[in-house]
N, C-alpha and C. Protein backbone atom coordinates (compact mmCIF):
# COMPACT_ATOMS: atom_id res chain seq x y z
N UNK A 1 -28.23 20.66 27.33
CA UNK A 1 -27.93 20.08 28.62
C UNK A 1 -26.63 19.29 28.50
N UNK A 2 -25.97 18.88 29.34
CA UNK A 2 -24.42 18.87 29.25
C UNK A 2 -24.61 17.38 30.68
N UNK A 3 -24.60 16.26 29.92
CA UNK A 3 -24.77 15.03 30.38
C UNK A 3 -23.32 14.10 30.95
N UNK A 4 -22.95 13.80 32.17
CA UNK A 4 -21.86 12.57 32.36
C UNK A 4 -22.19 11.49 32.72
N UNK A 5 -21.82 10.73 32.26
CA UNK A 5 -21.91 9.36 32.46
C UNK A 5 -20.63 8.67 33.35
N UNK A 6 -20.45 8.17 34.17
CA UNK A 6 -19.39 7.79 35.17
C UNK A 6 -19.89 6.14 35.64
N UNK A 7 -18.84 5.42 35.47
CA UNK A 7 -18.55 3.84 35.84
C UNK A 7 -17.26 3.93 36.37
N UNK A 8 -16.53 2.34 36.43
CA UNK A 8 -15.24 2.33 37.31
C UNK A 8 -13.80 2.81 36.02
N UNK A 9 -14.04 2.32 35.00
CA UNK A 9 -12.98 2.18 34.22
C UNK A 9 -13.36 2.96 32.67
N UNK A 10 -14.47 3.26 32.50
CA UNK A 10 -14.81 3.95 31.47
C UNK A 10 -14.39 3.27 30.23
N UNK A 11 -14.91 2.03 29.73
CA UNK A 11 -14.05 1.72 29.18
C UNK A 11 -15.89 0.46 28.78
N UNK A 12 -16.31 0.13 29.58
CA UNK A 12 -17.85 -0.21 28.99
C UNK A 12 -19.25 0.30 28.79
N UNK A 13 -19.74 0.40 30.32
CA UNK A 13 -20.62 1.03 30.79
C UNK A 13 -20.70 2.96 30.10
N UNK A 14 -20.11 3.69 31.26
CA UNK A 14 -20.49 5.05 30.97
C UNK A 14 -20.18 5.45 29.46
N UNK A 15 -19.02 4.14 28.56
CA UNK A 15 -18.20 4.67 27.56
C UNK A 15 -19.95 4.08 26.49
N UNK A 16 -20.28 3.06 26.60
CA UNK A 16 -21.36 2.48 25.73
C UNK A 16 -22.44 3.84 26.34
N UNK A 17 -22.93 4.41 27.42
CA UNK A 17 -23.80 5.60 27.51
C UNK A 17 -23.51 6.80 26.58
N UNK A 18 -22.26 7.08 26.63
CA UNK A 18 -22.06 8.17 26.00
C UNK A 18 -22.40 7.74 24.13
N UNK A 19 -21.14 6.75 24.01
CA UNK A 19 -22.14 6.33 22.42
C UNK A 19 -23.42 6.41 22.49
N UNK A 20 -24.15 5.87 23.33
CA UNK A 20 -25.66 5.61 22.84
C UNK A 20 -26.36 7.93 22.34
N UNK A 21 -25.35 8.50 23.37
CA UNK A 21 -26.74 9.48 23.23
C UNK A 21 -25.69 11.10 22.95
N UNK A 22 -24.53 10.61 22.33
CA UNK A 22 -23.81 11.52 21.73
C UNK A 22 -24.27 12.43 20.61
N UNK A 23 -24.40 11.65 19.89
CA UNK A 23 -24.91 11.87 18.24
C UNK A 23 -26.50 12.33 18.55
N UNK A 24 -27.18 12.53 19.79
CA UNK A 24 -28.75 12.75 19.15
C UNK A 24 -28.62 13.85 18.86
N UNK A 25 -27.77 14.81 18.96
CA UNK A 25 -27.95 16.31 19.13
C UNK A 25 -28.78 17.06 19.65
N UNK A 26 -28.96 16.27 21.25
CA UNK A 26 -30.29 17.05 21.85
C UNK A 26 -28.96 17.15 23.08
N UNK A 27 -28.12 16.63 23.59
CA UNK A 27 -27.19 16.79 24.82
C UNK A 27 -26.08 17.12 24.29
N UNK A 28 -25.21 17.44 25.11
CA UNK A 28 -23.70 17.54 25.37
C UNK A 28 -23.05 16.20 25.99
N UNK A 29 -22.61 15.22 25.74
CA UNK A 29 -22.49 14.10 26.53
C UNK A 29 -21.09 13.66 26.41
N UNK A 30 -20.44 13.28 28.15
CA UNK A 30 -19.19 12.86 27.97
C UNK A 30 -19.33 11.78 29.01
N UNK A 31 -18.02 10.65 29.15
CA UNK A 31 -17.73 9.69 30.25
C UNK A 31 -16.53 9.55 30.62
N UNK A 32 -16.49 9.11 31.75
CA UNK A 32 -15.29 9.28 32.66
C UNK A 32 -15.32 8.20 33.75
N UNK A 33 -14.16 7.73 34.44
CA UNK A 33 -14.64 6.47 35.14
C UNK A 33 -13.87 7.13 36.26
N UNK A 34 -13.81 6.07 37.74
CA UNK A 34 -12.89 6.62 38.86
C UNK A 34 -12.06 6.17 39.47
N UNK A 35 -11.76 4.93 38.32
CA UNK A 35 -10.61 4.54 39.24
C UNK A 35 -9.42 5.31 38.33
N UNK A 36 -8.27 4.92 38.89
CA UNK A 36 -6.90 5.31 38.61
C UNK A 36 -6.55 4.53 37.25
N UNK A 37 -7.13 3.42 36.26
CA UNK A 37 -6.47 2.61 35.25
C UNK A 37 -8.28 3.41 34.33
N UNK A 38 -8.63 3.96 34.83
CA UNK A 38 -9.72 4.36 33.74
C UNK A 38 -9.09 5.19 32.42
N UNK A 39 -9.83 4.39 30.93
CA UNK A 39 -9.66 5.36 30.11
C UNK A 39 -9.48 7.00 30.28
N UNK A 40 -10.38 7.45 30.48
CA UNK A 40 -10.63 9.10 30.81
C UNK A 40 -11.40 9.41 32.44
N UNK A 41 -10.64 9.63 33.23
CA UNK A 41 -10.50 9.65 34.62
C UNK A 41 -10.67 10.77 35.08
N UNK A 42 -12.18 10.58 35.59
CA UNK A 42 -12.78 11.61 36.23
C UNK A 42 -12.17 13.13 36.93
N UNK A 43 -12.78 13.80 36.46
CA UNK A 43 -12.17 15.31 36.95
C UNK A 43 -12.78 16.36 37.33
N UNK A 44 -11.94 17.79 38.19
CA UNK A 44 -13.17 18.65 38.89
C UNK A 44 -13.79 18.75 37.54
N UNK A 45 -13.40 19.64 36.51
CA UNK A 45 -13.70 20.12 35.17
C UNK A 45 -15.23 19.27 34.40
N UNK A 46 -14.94 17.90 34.57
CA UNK A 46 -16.53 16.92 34.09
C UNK A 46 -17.35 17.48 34.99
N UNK A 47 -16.95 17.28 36.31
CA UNK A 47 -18.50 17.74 36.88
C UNK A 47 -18.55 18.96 37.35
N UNK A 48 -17.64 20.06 37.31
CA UNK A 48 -18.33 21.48 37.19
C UNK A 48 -19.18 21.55 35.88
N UNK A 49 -19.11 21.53 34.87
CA UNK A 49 -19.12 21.52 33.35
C UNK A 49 -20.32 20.87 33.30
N UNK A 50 -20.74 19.54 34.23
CA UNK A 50 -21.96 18.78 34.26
C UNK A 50 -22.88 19.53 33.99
N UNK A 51 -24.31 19.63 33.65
CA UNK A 51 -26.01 19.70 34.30
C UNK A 51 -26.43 18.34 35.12
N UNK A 52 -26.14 17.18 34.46
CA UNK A 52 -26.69 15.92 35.23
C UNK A 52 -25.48 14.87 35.22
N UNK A 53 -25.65 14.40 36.22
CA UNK A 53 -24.69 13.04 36.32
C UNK A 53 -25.04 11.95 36.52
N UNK A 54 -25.18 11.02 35.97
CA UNK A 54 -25.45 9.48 35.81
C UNK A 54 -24.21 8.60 36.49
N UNK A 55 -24.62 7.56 37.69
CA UNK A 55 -23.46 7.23 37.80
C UNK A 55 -24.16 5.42 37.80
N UNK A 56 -23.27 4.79 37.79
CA UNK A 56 -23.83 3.37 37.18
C UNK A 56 -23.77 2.58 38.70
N UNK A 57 -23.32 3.13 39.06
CA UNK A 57 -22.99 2.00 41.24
C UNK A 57 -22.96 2.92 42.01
N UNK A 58 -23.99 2.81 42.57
CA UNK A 58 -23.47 4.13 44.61
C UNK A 58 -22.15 4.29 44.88
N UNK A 59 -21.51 3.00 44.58
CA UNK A 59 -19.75 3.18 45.27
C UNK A 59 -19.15 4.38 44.29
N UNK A 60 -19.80 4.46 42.74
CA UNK A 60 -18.98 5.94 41.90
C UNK A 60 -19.41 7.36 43.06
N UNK A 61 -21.01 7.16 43.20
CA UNK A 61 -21.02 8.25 43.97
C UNK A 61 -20.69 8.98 44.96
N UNK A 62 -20.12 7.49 45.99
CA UNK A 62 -19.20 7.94 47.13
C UNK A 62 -18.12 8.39 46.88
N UNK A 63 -17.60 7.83 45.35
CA UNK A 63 -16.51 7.96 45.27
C UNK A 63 -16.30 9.78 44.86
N UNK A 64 -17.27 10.31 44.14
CA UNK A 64 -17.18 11.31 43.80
C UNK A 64 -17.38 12.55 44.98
N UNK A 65 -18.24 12.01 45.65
CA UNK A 65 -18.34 12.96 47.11
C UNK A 65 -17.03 13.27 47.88
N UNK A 66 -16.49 11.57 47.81
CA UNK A 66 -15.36 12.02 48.72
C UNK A 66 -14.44 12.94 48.10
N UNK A 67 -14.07 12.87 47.16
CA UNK A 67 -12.70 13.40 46.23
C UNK A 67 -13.45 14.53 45.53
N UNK A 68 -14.46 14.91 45.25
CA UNK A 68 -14.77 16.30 44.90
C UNK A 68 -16.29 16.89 45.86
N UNK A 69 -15.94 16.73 46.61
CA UNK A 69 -16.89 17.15 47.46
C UNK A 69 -17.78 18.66 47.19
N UNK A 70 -16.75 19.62 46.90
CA UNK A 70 -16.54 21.06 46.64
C UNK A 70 -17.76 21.00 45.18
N UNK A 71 -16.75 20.27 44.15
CA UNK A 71 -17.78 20.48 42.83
C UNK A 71 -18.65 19.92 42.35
N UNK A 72 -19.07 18.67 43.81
CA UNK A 72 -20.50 17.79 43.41
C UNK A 72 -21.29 19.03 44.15
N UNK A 73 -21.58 19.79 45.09
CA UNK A 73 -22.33 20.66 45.62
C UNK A 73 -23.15 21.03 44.74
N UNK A 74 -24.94 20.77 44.75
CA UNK A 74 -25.95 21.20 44.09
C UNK A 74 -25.92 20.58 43.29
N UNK A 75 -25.00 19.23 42.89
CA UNK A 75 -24.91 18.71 41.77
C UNK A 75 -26.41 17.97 41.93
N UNK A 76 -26.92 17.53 40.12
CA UNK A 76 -27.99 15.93 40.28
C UNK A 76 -27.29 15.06 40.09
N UNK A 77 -27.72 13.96 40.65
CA UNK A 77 -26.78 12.52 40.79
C UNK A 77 -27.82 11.80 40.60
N UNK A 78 -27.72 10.83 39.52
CA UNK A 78 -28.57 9.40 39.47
C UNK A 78 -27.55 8.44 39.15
N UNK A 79 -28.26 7.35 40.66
CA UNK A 79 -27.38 6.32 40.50
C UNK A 79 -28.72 4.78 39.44
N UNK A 80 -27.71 4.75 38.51
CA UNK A 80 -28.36 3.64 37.27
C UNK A 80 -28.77 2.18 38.21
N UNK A 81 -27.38 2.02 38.70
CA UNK A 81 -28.05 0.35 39.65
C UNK A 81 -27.31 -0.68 38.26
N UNK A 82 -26.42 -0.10 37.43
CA UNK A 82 -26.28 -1.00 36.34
C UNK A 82 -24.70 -1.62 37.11
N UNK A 83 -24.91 -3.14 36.77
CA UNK A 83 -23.56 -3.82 37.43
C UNK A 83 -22.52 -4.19 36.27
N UNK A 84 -21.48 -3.86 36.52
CA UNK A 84 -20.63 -4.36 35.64
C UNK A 84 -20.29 -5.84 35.67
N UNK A 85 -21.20 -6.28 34.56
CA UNK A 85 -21.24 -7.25 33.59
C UNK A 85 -21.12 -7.37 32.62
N UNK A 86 -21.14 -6.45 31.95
CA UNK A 86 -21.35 -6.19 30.53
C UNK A 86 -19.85 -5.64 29.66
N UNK A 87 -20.18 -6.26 28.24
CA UNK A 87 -19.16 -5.37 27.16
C UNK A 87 -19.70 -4.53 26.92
N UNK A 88 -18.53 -3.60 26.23
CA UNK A 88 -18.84 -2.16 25.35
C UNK A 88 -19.84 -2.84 24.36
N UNK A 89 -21.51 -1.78 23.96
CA UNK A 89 -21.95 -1.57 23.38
C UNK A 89 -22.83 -2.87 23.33
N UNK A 90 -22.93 -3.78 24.30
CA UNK A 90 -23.83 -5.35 24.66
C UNK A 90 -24.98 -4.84 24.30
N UNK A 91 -25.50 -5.69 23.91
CA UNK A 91 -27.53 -4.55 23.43
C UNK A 91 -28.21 -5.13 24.26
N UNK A 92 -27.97 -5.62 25.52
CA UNK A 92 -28.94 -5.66 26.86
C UNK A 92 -28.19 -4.33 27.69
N UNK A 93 -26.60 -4.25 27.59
CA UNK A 93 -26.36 -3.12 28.13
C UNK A 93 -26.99 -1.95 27.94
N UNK A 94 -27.00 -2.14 26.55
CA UNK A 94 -27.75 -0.76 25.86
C UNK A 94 -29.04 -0.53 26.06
N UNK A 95 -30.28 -1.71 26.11
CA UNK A 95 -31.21 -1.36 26.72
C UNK A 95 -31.67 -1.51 28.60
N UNK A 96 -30.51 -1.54 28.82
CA UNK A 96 -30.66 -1.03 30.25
C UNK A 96 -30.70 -0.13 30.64
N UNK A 97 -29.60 0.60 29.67
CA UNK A 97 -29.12 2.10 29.60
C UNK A 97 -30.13 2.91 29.70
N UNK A 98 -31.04 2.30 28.68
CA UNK A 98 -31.94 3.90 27.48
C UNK A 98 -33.40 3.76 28.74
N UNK A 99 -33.63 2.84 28.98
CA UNK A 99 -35.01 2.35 30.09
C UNK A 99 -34.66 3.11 31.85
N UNK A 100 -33.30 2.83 31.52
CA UNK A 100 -33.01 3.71 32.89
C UNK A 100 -32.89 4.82 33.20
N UNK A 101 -32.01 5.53 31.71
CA UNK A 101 -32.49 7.06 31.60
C UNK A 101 -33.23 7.82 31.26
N UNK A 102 -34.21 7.21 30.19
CA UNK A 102 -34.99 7.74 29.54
C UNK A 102 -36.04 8.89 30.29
N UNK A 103 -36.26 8.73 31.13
CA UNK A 103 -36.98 9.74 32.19
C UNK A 103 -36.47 11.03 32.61
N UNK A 104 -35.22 10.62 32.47
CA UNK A 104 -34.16 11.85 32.70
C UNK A 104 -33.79 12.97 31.78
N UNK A 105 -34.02 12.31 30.88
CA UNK A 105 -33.39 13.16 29.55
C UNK A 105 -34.75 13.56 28.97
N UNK A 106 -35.89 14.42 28.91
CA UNK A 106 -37.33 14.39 28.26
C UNK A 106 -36.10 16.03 27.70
């Protein structure tokens, strides 16, 4: 299964998701953020390429509707509800992460 993780800047949130569940060797997992100063900045290519998308705030998801409207179609979208507060790799971030997805990923 071929997992994205999406926040604003990719650079805490989706970037600490992808560490957490890279290495299990049960997914494919990448992150990408949406604004314009993001590390690795969201593209059609992440979410054609998707199976599931994780997004950490409703506002990523609007954001993704509006600007790829075409290649979210049939997409899954879960929005986490996780607020940016957090540093890369915080271990409350991290168990916010794993409690929030864990259902998702069986």
């Amino acid at each position: 299964m071929k997992v994205l993780f999406i926040c604003s800047r990719n650079k805490w949130r989706s970037a600490t998701a992808e560490t957490i569940y890279k290495n299990s060797g049960r997914f494919d997992v990448k992150s990408a953020g949406t604004e314009p100063s993001a590390r690795i900045k969201v593209n059609a290519g992440h979410l054609l390429c998707a199976d599931l998308i994780f997004v950490m705030e409703h506002k990523h998801k609007k954001r993704l509707l509006e600007k790829f409207r075409e290649e979210m179609a049939g997409k899954e979208v879960v929005v986490l509800d996780i607020p940016d507060e957090y540093q890369y790799m915080d271990p409350e971030l991290i168990e916010e992460i794993e409690s929030k997805v864990e259902n998702y990923l069986i």
